[in-house]
N, C-alpha and C. Protein backbone atom coordinates (compact mmCIF):
# COMPACT_ATOMS: atom_id res chain seq x y z
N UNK A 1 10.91 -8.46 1.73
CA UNK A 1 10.36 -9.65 2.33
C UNK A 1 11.47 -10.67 2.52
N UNK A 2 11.51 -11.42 3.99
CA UNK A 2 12.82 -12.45 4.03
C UNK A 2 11.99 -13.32 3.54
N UNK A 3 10.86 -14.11 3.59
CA UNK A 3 10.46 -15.22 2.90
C UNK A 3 9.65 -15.24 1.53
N UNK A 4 10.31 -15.57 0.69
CA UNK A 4 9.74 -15.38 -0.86
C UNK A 4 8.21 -15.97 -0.78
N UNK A 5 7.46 -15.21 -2.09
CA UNK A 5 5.77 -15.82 -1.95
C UNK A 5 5.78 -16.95 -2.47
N UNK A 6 4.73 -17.58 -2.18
CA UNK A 6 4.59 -18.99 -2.92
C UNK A 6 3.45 -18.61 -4.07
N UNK A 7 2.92 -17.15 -4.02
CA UNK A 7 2.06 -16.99 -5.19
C UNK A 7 2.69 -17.00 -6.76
N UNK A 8 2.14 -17.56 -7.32
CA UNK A 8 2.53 -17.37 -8.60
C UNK A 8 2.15 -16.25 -9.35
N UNK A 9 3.32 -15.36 -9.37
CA UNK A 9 2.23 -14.16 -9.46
C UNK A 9 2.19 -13.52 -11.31
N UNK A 10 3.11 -14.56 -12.00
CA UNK A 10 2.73 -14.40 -13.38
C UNK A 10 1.39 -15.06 -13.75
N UNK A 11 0.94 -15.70 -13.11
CA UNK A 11 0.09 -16.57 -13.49
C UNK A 11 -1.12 -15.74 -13.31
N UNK A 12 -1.34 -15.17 -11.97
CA UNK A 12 -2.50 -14.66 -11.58
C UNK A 12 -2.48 -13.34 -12.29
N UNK A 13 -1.70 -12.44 -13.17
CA UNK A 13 -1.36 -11.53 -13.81
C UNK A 13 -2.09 -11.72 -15.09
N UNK A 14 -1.76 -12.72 -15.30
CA UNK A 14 -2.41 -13.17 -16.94
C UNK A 14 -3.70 -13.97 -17.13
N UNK A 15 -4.17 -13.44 -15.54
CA UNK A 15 -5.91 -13.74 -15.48
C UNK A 15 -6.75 -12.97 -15.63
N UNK A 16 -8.08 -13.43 -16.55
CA UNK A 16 -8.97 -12.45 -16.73
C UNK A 16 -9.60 -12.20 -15.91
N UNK A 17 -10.21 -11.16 -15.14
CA UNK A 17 -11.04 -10.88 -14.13
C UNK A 17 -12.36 -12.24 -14.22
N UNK A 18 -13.27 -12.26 -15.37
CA UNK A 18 -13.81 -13.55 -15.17
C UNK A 18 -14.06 -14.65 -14.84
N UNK A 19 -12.58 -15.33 -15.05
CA UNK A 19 -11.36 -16.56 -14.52
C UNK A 19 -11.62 -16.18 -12.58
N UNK A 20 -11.58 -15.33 -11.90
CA UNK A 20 -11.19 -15.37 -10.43
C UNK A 20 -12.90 -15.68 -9.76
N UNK A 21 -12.78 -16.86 -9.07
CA UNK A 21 -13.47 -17.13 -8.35
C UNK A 21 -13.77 -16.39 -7.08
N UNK A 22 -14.74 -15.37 -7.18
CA UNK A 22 -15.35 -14.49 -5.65
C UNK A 22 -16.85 -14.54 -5.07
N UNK A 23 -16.88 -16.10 -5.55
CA UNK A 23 -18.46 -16.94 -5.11
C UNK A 23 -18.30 -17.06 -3.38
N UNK A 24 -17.48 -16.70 -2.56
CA UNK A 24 -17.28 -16.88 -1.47
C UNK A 24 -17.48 -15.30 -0.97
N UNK A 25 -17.26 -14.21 -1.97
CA UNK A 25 -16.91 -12.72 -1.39
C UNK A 25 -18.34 -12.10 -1.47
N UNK A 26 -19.29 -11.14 -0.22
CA UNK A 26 -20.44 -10.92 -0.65
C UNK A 26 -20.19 -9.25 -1.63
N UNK A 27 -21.29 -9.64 -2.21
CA UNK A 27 -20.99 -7.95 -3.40
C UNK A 27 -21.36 -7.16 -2.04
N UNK A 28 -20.71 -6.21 -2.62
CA UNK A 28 -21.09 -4.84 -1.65
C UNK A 28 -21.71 -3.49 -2.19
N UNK A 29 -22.80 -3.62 -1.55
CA UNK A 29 -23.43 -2.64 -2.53
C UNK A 29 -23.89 -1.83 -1.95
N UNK A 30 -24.79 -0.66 -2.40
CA UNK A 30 -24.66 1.10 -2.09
C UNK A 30 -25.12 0.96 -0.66
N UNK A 31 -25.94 0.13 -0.10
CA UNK A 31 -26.17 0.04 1.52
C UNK A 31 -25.10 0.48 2.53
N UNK A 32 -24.03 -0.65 1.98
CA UNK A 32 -22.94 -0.84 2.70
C UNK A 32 -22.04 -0.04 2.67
N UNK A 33 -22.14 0.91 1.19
CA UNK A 33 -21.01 2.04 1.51
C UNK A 33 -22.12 3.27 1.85
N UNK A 34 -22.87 3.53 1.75
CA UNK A 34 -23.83 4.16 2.73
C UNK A 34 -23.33 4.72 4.05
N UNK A 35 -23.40 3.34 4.79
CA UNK A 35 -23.02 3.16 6.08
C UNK A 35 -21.67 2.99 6.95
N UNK A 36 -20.95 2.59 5.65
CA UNK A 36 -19.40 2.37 5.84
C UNK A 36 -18.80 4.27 6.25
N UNK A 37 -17.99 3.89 7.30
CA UNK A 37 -17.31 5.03 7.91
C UNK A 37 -15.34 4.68 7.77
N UNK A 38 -14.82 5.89 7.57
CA UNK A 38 -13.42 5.66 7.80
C UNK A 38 -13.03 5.61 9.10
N UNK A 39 -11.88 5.20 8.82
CA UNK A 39 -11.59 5.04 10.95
C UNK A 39 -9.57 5.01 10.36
N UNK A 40 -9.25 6.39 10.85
CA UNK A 40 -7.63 5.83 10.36
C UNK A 40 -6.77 6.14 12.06
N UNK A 41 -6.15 4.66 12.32
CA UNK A 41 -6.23 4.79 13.69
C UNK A 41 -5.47 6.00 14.26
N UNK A 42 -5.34 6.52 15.48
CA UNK A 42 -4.55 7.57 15.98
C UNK A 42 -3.11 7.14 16.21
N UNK A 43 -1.75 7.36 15.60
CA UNK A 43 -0.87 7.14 16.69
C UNK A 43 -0.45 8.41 17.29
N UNK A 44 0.43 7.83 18.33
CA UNK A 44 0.86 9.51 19.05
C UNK A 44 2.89 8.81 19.20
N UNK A 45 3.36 9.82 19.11
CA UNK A 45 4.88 9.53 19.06
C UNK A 45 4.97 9.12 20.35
N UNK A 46 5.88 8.52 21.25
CA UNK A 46 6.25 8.09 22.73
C UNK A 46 7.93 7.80 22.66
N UNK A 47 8.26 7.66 23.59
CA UNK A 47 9.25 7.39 24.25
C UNK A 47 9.46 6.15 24.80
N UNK A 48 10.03 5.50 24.64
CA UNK A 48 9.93 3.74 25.33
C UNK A 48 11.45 3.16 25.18
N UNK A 49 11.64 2.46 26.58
CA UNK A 49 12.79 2.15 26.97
C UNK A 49 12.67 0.45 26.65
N UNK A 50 13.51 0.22 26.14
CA UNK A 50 13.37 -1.66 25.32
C UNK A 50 14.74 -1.70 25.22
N UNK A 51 14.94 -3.32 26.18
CA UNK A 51 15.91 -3.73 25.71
C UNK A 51 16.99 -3.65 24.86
N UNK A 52 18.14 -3.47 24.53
CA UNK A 52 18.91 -3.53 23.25
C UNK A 52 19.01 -4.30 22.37
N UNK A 53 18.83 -5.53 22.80
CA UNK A 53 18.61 -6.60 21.98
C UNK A 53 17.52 -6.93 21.45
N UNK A 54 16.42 -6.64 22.48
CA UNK A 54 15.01 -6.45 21.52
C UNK A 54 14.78 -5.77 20.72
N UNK A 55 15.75 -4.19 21.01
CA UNK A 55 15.09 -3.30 19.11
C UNK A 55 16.11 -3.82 18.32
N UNK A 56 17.31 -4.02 18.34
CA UNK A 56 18.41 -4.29 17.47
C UNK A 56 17.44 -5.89 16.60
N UNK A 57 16.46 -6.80 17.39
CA UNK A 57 16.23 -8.08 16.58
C UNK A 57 15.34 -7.61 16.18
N UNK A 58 14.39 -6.72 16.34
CA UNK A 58 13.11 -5.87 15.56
C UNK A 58 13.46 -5.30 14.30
N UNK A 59 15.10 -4.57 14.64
CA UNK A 59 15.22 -3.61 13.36
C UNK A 59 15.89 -4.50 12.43
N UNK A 60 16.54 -5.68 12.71
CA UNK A 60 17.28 -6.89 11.93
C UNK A 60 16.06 -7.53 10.73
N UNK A 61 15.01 -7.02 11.20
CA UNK A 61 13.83 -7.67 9.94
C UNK A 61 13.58 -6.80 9.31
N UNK A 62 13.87 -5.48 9.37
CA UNK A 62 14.27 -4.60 8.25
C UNK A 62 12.69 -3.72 8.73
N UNK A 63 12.93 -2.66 7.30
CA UNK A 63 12.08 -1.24 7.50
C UNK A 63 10.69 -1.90 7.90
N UNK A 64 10.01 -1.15 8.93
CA UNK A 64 8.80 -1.21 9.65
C UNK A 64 8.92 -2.12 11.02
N UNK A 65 9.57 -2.06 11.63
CA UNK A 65 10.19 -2.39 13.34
C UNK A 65 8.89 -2.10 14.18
N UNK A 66 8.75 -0.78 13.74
CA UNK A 66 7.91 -0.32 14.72
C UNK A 66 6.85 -0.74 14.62
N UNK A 67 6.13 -0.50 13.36
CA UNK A 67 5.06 -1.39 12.83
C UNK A 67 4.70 -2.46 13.48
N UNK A 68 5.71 -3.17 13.50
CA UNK A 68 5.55 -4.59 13.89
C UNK A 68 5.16 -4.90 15.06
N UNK A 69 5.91 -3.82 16.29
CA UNK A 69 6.25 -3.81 17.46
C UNK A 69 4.77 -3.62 17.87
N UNK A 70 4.24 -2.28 17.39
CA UNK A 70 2.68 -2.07 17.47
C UNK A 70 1.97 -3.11 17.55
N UNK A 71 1.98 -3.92 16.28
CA UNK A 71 0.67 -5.22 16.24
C UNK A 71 1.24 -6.15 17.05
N UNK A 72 2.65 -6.84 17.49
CA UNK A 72 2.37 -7.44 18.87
C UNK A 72 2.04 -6.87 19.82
N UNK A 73 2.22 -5.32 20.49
CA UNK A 73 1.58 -5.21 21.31
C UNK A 73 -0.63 -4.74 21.66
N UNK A 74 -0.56 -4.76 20.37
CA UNK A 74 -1.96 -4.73 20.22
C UNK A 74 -2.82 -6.47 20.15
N UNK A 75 -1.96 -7.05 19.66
CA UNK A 75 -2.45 -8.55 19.72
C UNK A 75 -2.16 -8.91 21.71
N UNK A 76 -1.28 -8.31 22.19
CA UNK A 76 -1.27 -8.65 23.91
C UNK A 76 -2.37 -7.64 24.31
N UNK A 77 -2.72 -6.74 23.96
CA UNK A 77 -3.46 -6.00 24.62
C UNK A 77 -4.80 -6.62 24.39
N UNK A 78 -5.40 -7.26 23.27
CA UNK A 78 -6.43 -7.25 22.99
C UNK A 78 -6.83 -9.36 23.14
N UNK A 79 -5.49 -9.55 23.57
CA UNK A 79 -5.70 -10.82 24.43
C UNK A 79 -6.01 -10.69 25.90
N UNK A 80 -5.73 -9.81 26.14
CA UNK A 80 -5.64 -9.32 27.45
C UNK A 80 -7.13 -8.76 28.01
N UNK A 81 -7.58 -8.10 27.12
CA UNK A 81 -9.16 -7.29 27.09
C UNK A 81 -10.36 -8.52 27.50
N UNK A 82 -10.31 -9.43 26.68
CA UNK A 82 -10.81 -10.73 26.86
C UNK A 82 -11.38 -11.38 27.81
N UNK A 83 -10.60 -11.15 28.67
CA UNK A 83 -10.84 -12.05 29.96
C UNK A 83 -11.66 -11.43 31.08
């Protein structure tokens, strides 16, 4: 990660499950996994011609480039669907 968390994460470590507030989270119960289905998305390998400078500043943020590359182009695609 280039930007450190702001979680405190000794803190939340040395909490009792009791202590965590999930008055906002609904329980989920046997209905919902009932009905709940997996979905693990498809990728397919491709070929794609990009800039040099665009993969070289993709791969400069380190392992998962591609990753990344994916969810902006799924956030344009699905801005795009919209209209």
């Amino acid at each position: 990660m280039k930007k450190p968390s702001a979680t405190d994460w000794k803190q939340l470590a040395a909490m009792e499950d009791e202590d965590i507030d999930t008055s906002d989270i609904p329980e989920l119960d046997d209905e919902f996994f009932n009905q709940a289905e997996l979905r693990v998305p498809v990728k397919k390998p491709v070929t794609i011609r990009l800039d040099s400078d665009v993969l070289e500043w993709f791969k400069e943020q380190g392992q998962g480039y591609q990753t990344r590359i994916n969810h902006l182009l799924r956030k344009y695609m699905e801005a795009h669907q919209s209209r």
